[in-house]
C-alpha atoms as a PDB file:
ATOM      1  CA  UNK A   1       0.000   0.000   0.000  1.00  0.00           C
ATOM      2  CA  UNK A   2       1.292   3.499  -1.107  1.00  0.00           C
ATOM      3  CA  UNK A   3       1.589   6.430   0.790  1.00  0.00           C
ATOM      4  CA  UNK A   4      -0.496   9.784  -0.197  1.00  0.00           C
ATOM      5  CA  UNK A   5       2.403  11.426  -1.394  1.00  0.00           C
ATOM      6  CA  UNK A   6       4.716   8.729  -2.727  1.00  0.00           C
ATOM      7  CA  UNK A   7       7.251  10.030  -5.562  1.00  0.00           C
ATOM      8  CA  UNK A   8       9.194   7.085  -7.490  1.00  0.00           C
ATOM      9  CA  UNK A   9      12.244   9.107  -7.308  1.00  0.00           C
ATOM     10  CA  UNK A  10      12.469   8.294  -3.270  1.00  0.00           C
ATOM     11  CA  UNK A  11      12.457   4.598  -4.266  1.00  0.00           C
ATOM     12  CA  UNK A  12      14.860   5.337  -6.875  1.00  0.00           C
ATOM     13  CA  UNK A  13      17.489   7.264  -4.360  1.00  0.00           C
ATOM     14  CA  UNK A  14      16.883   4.173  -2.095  1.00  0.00           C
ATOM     15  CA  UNK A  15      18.056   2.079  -4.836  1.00  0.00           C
ATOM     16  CA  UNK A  16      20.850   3.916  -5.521  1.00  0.00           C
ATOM     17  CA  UNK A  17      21.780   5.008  -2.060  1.00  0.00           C
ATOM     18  CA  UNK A  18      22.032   0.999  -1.225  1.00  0.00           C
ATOM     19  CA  UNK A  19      24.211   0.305  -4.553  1.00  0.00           C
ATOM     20  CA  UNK A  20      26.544   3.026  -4.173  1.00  0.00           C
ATOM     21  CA  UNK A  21      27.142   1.821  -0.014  1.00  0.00           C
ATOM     22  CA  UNK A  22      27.588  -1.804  -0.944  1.00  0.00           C
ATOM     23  CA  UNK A  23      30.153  -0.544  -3.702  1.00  0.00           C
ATOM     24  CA  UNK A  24      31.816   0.986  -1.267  1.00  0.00           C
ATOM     25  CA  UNK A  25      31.956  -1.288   1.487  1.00  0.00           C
ATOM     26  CA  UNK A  26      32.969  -3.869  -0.842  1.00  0.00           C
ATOM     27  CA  UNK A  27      36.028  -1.380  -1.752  1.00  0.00           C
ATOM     28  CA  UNK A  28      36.793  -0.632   1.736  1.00  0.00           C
ATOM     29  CA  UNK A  29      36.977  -3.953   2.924  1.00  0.00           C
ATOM     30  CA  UNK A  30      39.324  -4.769  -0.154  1.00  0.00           C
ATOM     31  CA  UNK A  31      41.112  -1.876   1.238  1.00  0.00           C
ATOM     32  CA  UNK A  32      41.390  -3.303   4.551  1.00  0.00           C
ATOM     33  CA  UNK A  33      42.909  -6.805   3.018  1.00  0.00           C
ATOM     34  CA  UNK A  34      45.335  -4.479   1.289  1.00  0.00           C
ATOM     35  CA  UNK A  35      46.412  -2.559   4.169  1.00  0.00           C
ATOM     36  CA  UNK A  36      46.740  -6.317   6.187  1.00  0.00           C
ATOM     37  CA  UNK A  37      48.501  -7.884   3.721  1.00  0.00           C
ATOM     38  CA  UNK A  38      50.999  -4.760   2.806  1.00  0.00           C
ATOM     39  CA  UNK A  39      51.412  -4.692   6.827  1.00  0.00           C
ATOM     40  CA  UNK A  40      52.596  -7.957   6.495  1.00  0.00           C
ATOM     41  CA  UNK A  41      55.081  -7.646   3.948  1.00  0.00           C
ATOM     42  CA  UNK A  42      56.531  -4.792   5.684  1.00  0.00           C
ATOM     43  CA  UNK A  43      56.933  -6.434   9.056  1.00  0.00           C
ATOM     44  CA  UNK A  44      58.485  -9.446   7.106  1.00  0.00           C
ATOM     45  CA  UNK A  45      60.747  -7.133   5.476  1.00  0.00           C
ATOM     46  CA  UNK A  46      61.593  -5.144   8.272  1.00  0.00           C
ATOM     47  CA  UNK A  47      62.570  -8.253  10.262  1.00  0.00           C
ATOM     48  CA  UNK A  48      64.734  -9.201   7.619  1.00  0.00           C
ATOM     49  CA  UNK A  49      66.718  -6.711   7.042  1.00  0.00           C
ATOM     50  CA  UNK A  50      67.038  -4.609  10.050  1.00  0.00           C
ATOM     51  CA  UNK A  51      68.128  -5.132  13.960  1.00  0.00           C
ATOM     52  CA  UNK A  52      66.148  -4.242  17.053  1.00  0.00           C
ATOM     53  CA  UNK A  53      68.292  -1.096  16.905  1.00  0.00           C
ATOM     54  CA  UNK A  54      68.716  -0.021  13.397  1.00  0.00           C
ATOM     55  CA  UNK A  55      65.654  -0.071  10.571  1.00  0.00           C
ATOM     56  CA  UNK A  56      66.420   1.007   7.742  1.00  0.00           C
ATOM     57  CA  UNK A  57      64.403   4.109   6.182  1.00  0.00           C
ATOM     58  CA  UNK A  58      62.860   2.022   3.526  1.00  0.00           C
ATOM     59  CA  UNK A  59      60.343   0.528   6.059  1.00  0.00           C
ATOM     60  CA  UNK A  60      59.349   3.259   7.429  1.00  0.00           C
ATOM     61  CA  UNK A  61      58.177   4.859   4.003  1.00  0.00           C
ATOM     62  CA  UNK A  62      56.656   1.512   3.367  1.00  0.00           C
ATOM     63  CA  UNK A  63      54.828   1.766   6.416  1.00  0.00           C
ATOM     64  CA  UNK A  64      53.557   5.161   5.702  1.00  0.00           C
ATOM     65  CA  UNK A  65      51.576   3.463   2.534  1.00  0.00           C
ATOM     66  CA  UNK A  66      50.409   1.214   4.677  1.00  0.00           C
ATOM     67  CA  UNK A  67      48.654   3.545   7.213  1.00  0.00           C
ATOM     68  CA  UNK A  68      47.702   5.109   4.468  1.00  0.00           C
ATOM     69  CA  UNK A  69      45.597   2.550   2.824  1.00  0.00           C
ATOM     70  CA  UNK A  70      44.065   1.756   6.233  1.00  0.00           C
ATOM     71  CA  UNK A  71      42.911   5.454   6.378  1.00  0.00           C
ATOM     72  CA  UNK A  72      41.243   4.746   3.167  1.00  0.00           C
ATOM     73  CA  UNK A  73      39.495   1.974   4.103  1.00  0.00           C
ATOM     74  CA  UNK A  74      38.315   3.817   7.328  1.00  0.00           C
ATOM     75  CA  UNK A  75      36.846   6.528   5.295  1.00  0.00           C
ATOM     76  CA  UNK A  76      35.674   4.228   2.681  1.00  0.00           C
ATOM     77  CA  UNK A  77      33.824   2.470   4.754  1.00  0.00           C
ATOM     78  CA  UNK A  78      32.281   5.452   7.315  1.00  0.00           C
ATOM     79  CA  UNK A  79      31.055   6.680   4.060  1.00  0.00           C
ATOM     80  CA  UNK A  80      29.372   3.323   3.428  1.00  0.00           C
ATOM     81  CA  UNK A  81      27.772   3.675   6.764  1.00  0.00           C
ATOM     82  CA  UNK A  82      26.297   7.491   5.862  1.00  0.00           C
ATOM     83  CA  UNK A  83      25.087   7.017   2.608  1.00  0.00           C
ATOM     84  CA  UNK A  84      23.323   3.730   3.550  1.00  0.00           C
ATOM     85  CA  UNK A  85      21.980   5.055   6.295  1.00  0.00           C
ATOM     86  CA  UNK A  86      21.043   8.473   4.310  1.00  0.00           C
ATOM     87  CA  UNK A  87      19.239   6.384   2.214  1.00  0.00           C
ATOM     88  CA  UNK A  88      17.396   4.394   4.946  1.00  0.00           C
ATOM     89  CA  UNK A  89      16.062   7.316   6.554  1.00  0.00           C
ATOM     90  CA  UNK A  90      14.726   8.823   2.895  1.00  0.00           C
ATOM     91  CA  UNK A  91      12.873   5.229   2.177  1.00  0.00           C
ATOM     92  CA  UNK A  92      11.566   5.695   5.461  1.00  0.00           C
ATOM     93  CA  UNK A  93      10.124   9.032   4.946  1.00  0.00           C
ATOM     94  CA  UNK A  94       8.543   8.481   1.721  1.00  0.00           C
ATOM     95  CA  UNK A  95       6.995   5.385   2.937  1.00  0.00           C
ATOM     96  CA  UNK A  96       5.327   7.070   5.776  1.00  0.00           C
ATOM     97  CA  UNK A  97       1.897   8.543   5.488  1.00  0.00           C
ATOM     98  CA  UNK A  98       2.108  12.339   5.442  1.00  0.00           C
ATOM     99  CA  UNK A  99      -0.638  13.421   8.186  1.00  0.00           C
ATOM    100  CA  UNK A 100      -2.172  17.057   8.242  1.00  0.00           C
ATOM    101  CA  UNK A 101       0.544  19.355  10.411  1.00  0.00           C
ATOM    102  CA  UNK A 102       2.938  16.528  10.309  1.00  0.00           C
ATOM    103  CA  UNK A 103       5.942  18.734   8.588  1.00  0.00           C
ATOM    104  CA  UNK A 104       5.296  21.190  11.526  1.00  0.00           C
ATOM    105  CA  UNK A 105       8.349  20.189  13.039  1.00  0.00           C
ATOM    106  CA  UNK A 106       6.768  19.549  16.342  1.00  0.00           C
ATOM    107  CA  UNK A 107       5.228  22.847  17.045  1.00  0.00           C
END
């Protein structure tokens, strides 16, 4: 059953608001394997070629892609999070019945 005021384009944005946060929560997970494995690879490395005391500079620019693609993947996926959640909260307004004073804000 339809709401009063139902407009197509609200289950349209729904659509699209869902699409475009599983895209990308499905890149910032990928981003989070990325930043795992390329932590691994630098730990490896770093344990291979350095001492307790003395690292040698090329890990530690290696490391700074690495936190770097796990900032991605934190933003990616907080983004995820708002659109979906945007879009959840538009789906639910158009799906509600629009009563008389409703829009009034609570006045």
């Amino acid at each position: 059953m339809r709401p009063e005021k139902y407009d197509r384009r609200d289950g349209d944005a729904d659509g699209w608001s869902r699409a475009v946060a599983l895209l990308l929560g499905a890149v910032g997970v990928s981003q989070l394997i990325a930043w795992a494995n390329r932590w691994y690879v630098v730990d490896q490395f770093a344990r291979m070629t350095g001492t307790d005391e003395v690292v040698p500079r090329d890990v530690y620019e290696r490391m700074a892609t690495v936190h770097t693609t796990l900032l991605a993947a934190v933003v990616l996926l907080l983004l995820a999070f708002v659109v979906a959640r945007a879009g959840a909260r538009r789906a639910h307004r158009s799906s509600t019945p629009q009563t008389p004073g409703s829009d009034a804000g609570g006045r």
